[in-house]
N, C-alpha and C. Protein backbone atom coordinates (compact mmCIF):
# COMPACT_ATOMS: atom_id res chain seq x y z
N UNK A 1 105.84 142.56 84.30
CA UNK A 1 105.94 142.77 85.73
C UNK A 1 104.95 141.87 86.49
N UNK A 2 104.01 141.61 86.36
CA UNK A 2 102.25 141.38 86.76
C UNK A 2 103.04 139.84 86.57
N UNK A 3 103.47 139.11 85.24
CA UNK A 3 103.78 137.87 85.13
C UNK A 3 105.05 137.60 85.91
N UNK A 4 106.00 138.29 86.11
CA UNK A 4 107.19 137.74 86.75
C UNK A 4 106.73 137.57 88.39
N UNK A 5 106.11 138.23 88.78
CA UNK A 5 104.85 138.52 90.33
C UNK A 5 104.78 137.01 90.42
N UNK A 6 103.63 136.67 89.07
CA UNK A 6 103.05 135.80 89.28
C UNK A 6 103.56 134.39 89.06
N UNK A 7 105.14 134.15 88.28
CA UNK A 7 105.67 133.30 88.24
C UNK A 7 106.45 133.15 89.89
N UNK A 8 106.70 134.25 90.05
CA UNK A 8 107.16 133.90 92.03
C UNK A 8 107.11 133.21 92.69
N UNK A 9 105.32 134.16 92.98
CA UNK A 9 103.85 133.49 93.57
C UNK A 9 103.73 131.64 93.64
N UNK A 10 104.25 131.31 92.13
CA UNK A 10 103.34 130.01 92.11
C UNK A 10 105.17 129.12 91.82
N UNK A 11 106.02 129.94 92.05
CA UNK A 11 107.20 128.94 92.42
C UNK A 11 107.58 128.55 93.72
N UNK A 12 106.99 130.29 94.91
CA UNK A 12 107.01 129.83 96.42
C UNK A 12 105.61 129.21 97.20
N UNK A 13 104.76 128.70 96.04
CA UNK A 13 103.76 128.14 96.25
C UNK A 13 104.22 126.88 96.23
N UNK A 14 104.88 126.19 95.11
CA UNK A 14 105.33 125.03 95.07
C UNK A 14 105.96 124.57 95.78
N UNK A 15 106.68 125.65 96.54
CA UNK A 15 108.32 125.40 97.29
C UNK A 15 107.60 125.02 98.80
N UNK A 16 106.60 125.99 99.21
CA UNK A 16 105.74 125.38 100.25
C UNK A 16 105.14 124.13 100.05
N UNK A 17 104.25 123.48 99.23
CA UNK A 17 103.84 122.56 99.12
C UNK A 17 104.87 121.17 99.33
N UNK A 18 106.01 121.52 98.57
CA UNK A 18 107.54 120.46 99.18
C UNK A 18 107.55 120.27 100.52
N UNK A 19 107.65 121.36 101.02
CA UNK A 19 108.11 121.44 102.55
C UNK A 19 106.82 120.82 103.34
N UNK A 20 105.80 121.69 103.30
CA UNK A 20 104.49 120.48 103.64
C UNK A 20 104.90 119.29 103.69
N UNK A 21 105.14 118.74 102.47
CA UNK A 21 104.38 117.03 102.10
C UNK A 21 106.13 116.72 103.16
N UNK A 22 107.35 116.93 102.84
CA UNK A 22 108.42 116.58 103.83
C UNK A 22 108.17 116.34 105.48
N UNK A 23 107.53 117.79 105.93
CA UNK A 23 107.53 117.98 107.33
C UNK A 23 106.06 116.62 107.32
N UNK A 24 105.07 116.42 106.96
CA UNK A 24 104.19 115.61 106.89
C UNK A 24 105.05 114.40 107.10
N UNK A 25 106.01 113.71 106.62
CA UNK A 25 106.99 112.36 106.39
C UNK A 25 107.15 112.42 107.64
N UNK A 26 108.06 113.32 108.34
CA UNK A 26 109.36 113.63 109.34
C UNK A 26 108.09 113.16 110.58
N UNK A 27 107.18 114.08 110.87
CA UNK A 27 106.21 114.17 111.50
C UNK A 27 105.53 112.63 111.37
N UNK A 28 104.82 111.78 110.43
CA UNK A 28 104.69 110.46 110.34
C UNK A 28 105.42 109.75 110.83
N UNK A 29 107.09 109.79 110.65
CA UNK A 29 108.07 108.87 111.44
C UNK A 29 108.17 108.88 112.91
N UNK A 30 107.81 110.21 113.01
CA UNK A 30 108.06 110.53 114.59
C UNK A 30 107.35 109.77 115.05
N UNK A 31 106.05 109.66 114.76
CA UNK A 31 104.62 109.56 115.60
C UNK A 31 104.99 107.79 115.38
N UNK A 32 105.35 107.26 114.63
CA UNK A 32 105.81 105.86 114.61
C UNK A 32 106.97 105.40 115.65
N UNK A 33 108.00 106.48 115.76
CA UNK A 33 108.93 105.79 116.91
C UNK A 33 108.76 106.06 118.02
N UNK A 34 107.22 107.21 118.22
CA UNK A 34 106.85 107.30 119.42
C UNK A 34 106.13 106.41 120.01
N UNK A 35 105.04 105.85 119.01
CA UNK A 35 104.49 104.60 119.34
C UNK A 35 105.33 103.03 119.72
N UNK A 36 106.09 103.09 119.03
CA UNK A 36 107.29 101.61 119.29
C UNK A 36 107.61 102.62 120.66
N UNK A 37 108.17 103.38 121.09
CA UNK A 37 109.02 103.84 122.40
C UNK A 37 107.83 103.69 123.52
N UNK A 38 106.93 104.08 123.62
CA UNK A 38 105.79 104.00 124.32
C UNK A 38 105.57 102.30 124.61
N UNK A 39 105.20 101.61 123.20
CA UNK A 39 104.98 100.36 123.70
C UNK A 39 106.29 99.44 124.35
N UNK A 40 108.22 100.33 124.32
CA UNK A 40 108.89 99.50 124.97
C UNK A 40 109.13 99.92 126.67
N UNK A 41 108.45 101.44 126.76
CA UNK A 41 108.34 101.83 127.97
C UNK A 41 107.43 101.02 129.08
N UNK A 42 106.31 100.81 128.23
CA UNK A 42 104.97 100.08 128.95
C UNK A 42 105.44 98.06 129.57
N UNK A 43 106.66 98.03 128.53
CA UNK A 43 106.78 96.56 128.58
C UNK A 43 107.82 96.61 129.74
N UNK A 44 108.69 97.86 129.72
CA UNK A 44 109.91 97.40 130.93
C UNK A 44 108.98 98.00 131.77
N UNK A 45 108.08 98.95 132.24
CA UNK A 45 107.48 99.02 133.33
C UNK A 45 106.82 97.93 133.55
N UNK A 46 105.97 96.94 133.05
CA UNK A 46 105.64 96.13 133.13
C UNK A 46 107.11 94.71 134.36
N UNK A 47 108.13 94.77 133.68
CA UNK A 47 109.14 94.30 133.39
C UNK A 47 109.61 94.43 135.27
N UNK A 48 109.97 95.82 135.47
CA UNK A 48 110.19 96.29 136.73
C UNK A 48 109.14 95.97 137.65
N UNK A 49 107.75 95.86 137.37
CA UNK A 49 106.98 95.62 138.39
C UNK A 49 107.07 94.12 138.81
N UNK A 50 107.18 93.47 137.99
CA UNK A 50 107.14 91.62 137.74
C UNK A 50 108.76 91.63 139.23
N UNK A 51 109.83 92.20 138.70
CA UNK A 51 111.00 92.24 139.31
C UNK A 51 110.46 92.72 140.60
N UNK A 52 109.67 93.76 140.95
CA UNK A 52 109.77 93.98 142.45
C UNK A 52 108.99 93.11 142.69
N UNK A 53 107.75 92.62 142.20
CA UNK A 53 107.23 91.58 142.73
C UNK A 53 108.10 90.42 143.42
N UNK A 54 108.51 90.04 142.40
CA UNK A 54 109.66 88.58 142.98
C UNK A 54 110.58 88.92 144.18
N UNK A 55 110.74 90.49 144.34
CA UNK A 55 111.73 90.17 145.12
C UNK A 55 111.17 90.47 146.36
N UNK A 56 109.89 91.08 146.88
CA UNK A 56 109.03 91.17 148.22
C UNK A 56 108.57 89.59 148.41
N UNK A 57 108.59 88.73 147.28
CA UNK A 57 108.09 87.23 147.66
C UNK A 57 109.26 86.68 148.59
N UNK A 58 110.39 87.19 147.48
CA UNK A 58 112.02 86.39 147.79
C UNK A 58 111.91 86.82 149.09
N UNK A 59 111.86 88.28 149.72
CA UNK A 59 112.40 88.84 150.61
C UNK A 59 111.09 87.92 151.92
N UNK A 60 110.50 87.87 151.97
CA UNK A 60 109.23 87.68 152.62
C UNK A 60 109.92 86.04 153.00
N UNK A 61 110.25 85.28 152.47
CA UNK A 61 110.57 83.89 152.52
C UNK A 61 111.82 83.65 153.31
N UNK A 62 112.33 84.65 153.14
CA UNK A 62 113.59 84.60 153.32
C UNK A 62 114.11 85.46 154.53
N UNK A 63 113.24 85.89 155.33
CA UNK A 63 113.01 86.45 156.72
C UNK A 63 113.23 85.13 157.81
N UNK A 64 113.59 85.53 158.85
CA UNK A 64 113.84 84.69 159.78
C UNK A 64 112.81 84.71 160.44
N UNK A 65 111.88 83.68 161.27
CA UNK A 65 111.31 83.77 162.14
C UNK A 65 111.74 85.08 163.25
N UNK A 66 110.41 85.50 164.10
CA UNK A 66 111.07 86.44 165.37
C UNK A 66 111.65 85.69 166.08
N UNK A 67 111.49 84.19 166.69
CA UNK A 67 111.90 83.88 167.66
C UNK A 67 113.38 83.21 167.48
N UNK A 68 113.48 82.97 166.35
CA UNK A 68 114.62 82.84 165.74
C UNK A 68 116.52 83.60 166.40
């Protein structure tokens, strides 16, 4: 009885330790495509600011005089 307990014990011990070291992987990948997503967020914000820039230059140039 005491041994079948204890063969259980140390089979849903193992069975946790699987799941650990898995969710550990899943969790590693994440944190990797969060970092690539972050650094392609930072580049099109980057991206969009460059774009409004150009176009308050464009727009600015491209105003008519008042007396016009």
């Amino acid at each position: 009885m005491i041994e079948e307990r204890l063969i259980d014990i140390e089979s849903k011990i193992s069975y946790q330790e699987d799941t650990i070291q898995e969710l550990n992987k899943v969790i590693y990948q994440q944190q990797k495509q969060i970092d690539r997503l972050e650094a392609i967020c930072s580049s099109l914000i980057n991206n969009v600011r460059d774009i409004s820039d150009a176009m308050a230059v464009n727009s600015i140039a491209n105003e008519k005089p008042p007396h016009y």
